[in-house]
Each structure stands twice: as C-alpha cells, then as structure tokens.
Protein backbone atom coordinates (compact mmCIF):
# COMPACT_ATOMS: atom_id res chain seq x y z
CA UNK A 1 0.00 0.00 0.00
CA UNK A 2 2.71 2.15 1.01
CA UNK A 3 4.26 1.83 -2.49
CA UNK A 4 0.99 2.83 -4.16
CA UNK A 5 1.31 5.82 -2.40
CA UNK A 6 4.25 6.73 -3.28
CA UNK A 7 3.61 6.38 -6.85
CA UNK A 8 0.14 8.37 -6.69
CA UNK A 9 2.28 11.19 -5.05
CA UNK A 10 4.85 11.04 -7.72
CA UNK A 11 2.72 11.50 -10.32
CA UNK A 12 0.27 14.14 -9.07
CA UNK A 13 3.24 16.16 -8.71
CA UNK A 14 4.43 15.84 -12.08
CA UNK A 15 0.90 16.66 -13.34
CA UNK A 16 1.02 19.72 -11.04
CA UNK A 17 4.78 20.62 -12.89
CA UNK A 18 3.49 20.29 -16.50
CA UNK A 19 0.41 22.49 -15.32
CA UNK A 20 2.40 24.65 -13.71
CA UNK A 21 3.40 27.53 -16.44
CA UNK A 22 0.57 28.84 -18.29
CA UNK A 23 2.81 30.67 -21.23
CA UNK A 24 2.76 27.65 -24.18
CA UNK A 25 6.01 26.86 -25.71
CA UNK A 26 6.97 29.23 -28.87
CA UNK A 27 6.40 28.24 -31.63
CA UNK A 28 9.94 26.98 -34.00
CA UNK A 29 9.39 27.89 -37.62
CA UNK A 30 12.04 26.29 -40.17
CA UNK A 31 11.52 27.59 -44.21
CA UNK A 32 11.30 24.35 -46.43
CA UNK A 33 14.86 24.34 -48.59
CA UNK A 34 14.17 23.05 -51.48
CA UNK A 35 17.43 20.86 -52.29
CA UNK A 36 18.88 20.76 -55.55
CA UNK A 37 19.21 17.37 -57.27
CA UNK A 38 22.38 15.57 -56.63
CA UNK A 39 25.75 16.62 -58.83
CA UNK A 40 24.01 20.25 -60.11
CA UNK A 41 25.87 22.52 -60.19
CA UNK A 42 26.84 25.92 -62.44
CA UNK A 43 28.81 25.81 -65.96
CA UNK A 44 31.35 28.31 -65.99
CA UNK A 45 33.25 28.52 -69.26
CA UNK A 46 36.67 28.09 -69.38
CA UNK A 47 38.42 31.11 -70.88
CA UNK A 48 41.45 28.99 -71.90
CA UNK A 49 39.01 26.38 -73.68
CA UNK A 50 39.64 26.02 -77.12
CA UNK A 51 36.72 26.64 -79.33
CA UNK A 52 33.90 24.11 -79.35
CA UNK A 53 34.22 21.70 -82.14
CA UNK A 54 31.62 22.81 -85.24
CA UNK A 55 30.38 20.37 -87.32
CA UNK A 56 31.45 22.00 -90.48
CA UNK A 57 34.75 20.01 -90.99
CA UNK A 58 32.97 16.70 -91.67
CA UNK A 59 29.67 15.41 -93.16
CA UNK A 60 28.48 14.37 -90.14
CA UNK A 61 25.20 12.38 -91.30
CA UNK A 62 27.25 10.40 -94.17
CA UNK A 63 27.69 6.80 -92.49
CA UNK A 64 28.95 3.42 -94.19
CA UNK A 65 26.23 2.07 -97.29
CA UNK A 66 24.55 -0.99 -95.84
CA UNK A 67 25.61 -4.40 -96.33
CA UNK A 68 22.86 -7.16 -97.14
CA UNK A 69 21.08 -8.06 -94.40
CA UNK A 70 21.43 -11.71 -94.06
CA UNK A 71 18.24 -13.70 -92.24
CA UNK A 72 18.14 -13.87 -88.53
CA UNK A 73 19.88 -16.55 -86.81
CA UNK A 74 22.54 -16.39 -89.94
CA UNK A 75 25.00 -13.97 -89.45
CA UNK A 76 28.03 -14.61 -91.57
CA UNK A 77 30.97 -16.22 -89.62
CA UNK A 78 33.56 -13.80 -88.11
CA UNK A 79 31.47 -11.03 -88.18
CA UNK A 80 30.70 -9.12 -85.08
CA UNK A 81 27.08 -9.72 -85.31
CA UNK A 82 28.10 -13.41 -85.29
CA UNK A 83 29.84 -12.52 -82.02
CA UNK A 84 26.57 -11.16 -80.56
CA UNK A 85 24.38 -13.93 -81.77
CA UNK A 86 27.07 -16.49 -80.29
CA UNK A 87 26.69 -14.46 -76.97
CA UNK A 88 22.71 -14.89 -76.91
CA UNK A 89 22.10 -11.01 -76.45
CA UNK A 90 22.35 -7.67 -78.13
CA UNK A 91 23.72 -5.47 -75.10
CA UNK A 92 22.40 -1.69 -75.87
CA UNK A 93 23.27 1.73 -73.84
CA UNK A 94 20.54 3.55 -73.23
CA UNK A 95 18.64 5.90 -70.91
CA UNK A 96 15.91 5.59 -68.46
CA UNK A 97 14.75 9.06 -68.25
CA UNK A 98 13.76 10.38 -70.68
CA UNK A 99 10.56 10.20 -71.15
CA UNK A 100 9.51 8.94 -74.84
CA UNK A 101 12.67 8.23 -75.86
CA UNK A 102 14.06 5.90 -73.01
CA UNK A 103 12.47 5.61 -69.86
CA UNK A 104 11.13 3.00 -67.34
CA UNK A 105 7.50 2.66 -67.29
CA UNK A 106 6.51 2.78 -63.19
CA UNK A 107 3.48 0.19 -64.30
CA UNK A 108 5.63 -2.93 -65.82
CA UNK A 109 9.31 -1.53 -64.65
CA UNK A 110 10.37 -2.06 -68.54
CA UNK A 111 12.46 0.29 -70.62
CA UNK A 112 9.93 1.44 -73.04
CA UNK A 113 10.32 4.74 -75.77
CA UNK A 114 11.15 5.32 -79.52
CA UNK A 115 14.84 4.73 -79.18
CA UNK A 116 14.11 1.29 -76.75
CA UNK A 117 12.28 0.21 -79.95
CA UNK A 118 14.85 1.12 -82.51
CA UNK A 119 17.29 -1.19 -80.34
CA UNK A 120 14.91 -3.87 -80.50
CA UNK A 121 14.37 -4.06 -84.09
CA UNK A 122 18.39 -4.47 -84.24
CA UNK A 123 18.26 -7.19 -81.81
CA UNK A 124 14.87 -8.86 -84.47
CA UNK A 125 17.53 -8.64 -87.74
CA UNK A 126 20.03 -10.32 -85.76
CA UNK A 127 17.67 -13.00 -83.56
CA UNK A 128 14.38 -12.96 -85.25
CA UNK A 129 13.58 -12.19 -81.31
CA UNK A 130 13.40 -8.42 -80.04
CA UNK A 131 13.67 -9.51 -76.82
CA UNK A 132 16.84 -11.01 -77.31
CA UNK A 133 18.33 -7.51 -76.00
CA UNK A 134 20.36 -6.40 -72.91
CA UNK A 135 19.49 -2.84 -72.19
CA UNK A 136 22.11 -0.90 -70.14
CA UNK A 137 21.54 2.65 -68.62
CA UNK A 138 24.20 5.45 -69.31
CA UNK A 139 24.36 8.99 -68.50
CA UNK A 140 24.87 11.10 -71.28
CA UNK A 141 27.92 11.53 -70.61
CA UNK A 142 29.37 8.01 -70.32
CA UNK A 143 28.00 6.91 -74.13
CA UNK A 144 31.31 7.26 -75.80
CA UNK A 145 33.29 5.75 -72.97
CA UNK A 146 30.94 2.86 -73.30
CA UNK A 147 31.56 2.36 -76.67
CA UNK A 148 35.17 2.59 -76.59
CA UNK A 149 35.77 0.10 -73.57
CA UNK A 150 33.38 -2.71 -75.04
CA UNK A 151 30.71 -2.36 -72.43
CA UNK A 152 27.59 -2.35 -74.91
CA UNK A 153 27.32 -2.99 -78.85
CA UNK A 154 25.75 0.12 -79.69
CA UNK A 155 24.36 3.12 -77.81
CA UNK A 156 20.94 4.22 -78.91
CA UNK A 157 20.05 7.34 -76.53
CA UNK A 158 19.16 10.64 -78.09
CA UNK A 159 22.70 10.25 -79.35
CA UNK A 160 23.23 13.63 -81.80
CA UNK A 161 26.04 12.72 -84.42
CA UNK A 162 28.85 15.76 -84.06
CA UNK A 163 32.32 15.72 -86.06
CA UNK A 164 34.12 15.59 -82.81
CA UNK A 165 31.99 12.56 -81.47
CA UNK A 166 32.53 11.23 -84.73
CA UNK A 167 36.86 11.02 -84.34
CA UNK A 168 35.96 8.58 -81.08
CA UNK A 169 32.90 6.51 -82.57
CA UNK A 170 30.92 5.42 -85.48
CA UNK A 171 27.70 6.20 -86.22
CA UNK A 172 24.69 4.85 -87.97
CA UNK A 173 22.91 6.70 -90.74
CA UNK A 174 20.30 9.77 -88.93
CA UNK A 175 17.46 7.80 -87.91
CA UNK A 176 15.98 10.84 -86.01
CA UNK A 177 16.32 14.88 -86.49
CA UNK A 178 15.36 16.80 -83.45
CA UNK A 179 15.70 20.58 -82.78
CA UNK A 180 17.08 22.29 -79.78
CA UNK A 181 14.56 24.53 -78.44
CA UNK A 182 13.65 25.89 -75.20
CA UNK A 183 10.88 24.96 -72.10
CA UNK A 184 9.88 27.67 -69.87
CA UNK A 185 6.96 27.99 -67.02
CA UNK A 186 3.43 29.36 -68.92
CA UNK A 187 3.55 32.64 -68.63
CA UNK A 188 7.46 33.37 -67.65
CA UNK A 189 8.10 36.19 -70.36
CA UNK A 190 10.60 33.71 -72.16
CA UNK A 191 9.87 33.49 -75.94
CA UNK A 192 13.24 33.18 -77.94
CA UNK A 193 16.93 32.65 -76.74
CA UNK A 194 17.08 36.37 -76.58
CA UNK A 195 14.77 35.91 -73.59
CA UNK A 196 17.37 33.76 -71.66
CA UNK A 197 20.08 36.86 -71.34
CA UNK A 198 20.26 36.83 -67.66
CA UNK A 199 18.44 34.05 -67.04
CA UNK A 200 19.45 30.57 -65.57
CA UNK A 201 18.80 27.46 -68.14
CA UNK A 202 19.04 23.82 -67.30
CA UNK A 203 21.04 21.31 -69.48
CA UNK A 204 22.52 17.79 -68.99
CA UNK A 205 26.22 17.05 -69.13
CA UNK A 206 27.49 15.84 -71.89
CA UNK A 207 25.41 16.89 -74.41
CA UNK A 208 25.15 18.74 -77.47
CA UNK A 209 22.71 21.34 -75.58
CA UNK A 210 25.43 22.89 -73.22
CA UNK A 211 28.31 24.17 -76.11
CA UNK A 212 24.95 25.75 -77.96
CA UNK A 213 23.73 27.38 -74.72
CA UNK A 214 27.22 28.42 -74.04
CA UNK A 215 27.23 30.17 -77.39
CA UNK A 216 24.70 32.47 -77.03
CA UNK A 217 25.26 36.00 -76.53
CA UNK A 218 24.56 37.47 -73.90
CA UNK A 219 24.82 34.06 -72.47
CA UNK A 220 22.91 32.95 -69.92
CA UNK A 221 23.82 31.41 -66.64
CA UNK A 222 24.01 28.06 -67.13
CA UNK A 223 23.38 24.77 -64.64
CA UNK A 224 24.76 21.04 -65.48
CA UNK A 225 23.08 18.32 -64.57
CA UNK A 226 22.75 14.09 -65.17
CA UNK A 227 19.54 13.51 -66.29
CA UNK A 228 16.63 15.52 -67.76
CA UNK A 229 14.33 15.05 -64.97
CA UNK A 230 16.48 16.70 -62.95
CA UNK A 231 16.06 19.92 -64.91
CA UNK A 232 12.18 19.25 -64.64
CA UNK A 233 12.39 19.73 -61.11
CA UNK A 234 15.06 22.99 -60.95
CA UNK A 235 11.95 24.40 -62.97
CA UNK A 236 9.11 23.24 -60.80
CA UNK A 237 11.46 24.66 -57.79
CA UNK A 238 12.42 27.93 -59.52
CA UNK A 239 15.62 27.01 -59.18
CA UNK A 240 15.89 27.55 -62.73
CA UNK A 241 13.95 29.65 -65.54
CA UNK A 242 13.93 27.14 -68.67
CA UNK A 243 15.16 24.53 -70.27
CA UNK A 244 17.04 24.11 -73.09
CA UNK A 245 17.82 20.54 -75.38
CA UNK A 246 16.07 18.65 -78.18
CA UNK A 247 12.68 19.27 -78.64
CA UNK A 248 12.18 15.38 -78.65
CA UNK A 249 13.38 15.62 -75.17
CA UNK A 250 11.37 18.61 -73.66
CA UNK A 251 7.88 16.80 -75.60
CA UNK A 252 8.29 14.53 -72.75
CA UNK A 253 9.28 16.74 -70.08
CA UNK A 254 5.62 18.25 -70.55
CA UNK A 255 3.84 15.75 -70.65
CA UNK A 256 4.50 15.24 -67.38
CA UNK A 257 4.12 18.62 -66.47
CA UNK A 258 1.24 20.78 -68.22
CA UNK A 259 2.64 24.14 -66.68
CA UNK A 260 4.98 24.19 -68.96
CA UNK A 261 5.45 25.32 -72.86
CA UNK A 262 8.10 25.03 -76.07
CA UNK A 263 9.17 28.34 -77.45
CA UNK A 264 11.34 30.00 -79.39
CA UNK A 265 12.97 28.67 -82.55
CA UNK A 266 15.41 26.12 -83.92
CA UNK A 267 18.89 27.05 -81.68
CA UNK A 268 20.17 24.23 -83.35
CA UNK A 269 19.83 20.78 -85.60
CA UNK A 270 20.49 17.53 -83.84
CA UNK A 271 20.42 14.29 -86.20
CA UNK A 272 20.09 11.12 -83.85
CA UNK A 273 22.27 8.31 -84.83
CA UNK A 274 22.83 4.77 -83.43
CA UNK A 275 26.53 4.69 -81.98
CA UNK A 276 28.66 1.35 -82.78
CA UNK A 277 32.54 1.16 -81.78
CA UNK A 278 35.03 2.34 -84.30
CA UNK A 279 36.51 -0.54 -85.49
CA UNK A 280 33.34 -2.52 -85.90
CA UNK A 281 32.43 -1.43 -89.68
CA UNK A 282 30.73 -4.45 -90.38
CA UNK A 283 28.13 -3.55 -87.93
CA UNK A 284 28.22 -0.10 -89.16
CA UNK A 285 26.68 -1.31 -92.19
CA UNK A 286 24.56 -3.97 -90.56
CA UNK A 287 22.52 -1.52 -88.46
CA UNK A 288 22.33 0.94 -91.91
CA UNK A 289 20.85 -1.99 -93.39
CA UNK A 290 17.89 -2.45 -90.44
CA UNK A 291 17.65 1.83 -90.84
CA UNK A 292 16.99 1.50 -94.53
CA UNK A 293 14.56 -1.45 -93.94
CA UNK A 294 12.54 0.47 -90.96
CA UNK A 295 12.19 3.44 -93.71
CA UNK A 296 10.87 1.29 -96.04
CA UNK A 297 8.54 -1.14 -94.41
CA UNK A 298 6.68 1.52 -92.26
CA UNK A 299 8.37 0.56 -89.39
CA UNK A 300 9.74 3.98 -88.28
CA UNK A 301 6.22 5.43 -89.23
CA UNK A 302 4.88 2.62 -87.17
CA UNK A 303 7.15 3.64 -84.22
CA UNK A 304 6.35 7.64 -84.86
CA UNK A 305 2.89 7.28 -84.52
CA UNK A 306 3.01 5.05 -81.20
CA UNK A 307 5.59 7.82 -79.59
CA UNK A 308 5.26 10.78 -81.19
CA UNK A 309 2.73 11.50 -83.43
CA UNK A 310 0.37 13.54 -80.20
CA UNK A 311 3.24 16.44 -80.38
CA UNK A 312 4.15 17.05 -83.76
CA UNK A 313 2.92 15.70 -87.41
CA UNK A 314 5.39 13.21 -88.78
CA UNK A 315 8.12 14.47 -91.31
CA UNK A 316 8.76 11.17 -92.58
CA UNK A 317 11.93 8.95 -91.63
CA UNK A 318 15.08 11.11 -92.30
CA UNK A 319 17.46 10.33 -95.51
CA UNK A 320 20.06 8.04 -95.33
CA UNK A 321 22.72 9.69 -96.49
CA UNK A 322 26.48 7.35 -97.38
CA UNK A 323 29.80 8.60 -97.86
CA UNK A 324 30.90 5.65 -100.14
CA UNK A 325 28.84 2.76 -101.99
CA UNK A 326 27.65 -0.52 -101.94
CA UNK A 327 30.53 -2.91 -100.09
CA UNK A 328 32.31 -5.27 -102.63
C-alpha cells in the first residue's frame, strides 16, 4: 500500500509541474529548402578552352552504305554480329529518363520509348527475337566511354552525331532529327533565346545542348546536370527559368508537367544516330541496313505514330545519307 502511495504522489506532482506555467512553448518555424538534385551545379566557361568543335569540318550524317542483311539466326561467320548472336544477347546503352525516348515505365518496370524500340528491331535482324536484348543505362555523358571500352554494342540514346563525337565513334545513318529549343513555365516572359540573357537554363552534361547554350550571346547562366528530370524539377522549384535541349526531349518533359510550354525557334539541328565502336564497320553497315529497312517497311512510321505523333505531325523517316557505296 505504502508503495501505491508513493507512486500516486509522484505522479500528481508531475501533473502539477506540466500544469504549472501557463505561457505555451513558442512556436519553432524552419523555411522548407528546397534541395537541388544531386551533382548540379553551375557551368562556368573556361576562358582557356579552345573553341567548341563545329560540325562544319565533316559530313556528319554520311555513315557506311549498308551491307545485305542476311536472315536472322545467320550472321556470316567472323562477323561481329556473329559474335553477338554467339553471346545470346544484343547489349544496348541507353537511358531511363527520358521520357519517350528511353524511360522506365513505373506500371511494368520495362524500358519502353522510340529509341528502346529502334534497339529492338536491331536485336529482331540479328535473332528474329526483339527480346533477345540487354538494355544498359548510361548517363549522357558516359555513351562514348561505353563504346570505346566494349561495355555495350551500340548506344541508342538521343545520341546527336557531331564531327568531334565522330573522331571517337561510329555512327549509324540519322534515324531521327530533333531541334534544340527551349521549355519555360506558362507565362514566364521567355519566348526566344534572346529571352534567356540573364536568365538561368538547365542542361545535362554531356550533351550537345550545353556548347549551344554556351554560345549564345549574352549568355545565360548556365546549370549542369545528369539527367533531364532533374532539370524538370530545378523548374518546378524555380531554381531555374527554362530549359534548353532537343525538342524530342522537352515533348516529354511536358507531358509530365502541363505548366509548362516550347518556345522560341530552332537554336540548333540535332540528327540522332545509333553509336557502334570504331573498329566494328561491319556492324556499321549492318545496323544501316535495319535503318533503310525500318524506312521502307513503315516501321519507323509505325514507331512515330506510337511515340510521337500527339506532339508534332510526322516528317517522314530522315534520308540516309552514305559517304561511299555498296561494299564489294
């Protein structure tokens, strides 16, 4: 009993010490930060840079004429398709956010987009199976490396065809032309690239976007990040003001944001082109050979229309376009 006691005691006089002060606690008000995503961070040029490459000192569209396309499950000994079929999979860089193009769809968890299906159809010539297909993701920036060490076969991923990619890899024939334009909150004042003087624009390492933003004069302050989405958010977060890549690219950055609108003209052309190493040729011409066939047999259209076709009319597959003839 004497226990009890002691324990009603204790805690009547802890009641009567909470009760005691009448003034409530202040209040502790903390403003939300929004964070920026991981690795952003602000392009400064370097003054001792040499000049960006141009694209004037090659024809950078002209790729290898296509060999015959033999039938799937047949690839002619020695070759480096031969290699792949041995192997059991095509293994294909690509990206997983960008939206369209190459991204994973939350639903099923697959890589799905336009450029997902291009690699497929590559991995149908060679297995009669489009499944048959190992898809790696790369940042932008880690394509070429990719290529060169022998990590994938090709790279299909928004992947614009410059002269100075060009001296490190090969290319296929332009199976896509997009045009760099600019995205921009409804209602911002931004309309042209004479808009972005003073302004900060978004733009993924690596790319073809960042040089042509750098160009600009006045030019505007410029952030670098990995992956397109992350832009999407600087915007939502006015941590940016716009924008700026392929128009392929920012078609699927609003459609998952309706606030948001294309303007301004062309700053630039960007032909799409499958990347292959160097010193594989004969695939070169292989995957010029599936191009030409796509063009022909209304596949591209086929894959336009499933993609693309709700943000712009098609122009019709691009022109292959070969800097020698047919291989002896």
């Amino acid at each position: 009993m004497r226990a009890r006691a002691t324990v009603a005691l204790l805690a009547l006089a802890f009641a009567a010490g909470c009760g005691s002060s009448s003034t409530p606690p202040s209040a502790v008000m903390v403003a939300p930060v929004d964070v920026m995503p991981s690795g952003a961070q602000e392009v400064t040029p370097d003054p001792g840079a040499p000049p960006v490459p141009g694209n004037v000192d090659c024809d950078r569209e002209a790729s290898l004429y296509p060999g015959p396309l033999p039938p799937p499950g047949a690839m002619p000994p020695g070759s480096t398709m031969a290699a792949i079929a041995e192997r059991g999979r095509l293994i294909v860089g690509v990206d997983q956010n960008t939206n369209l193009f190459g991204y994973r769809d939350p639903s099923s968890g697959r890589l799905e987009g336009f450029d997902i299906d291009v690699a497929r159809e590559v991995a149908r010539a060679i297995f009669g199976d489009p499944d048959r297909i190992d898809l790696r993701v790369f940042e932008a920036d880690q394509r070429v490396p990719a290529l060169q060490s022998g990590q994938v076969d090709l790279v299909v991923r928004t992947f614009s065809i410059t002269c100075d990619r060009k001296d490190k890899v090969a290319f296929s024939t332009t199976y896509f032309i997009a045009n760099q334009r600019i995205l921009a909150l409804k209602g911002s004042g931004i309309e042209s690239s004479a808009d972005l003087a003073g302004k900060r624009v978004c733009a993924v390492r690596g790319t073809t976007s960042l040089p042509a933003l750098s160009e600009l004069d006045p030019r505007p302050t410029v952030f670098g990040v990995n992956n397109w989405t992350d832009c999407l958010v600087m915007l939502q977060q006015a941590q940016v003001d716009a924008i700026s890549t392929d128009d392929s690219v920012l078609w699927g950055l609003k459609k998952q944001d309706p606030n948001v609108d294309l303007v301004g003209d062309s700053i630039g052309l960007e032909p799409y082109g499958v990347g292959i190493k160097k010193e594989n040729s004969d695939l070169v011409r292989f995957v010029n050979g599936v191009l030409a066939e796509m063009r022909t047999d209304g596949t591209w259209q086929r894959l336009y229309d499933k993609w693309l076709l709700e943000f712009a009319p098609s122009p019709g597959p691009p022109a292959a376009r070969y800097a020698d003839g047919p291989p002896s």
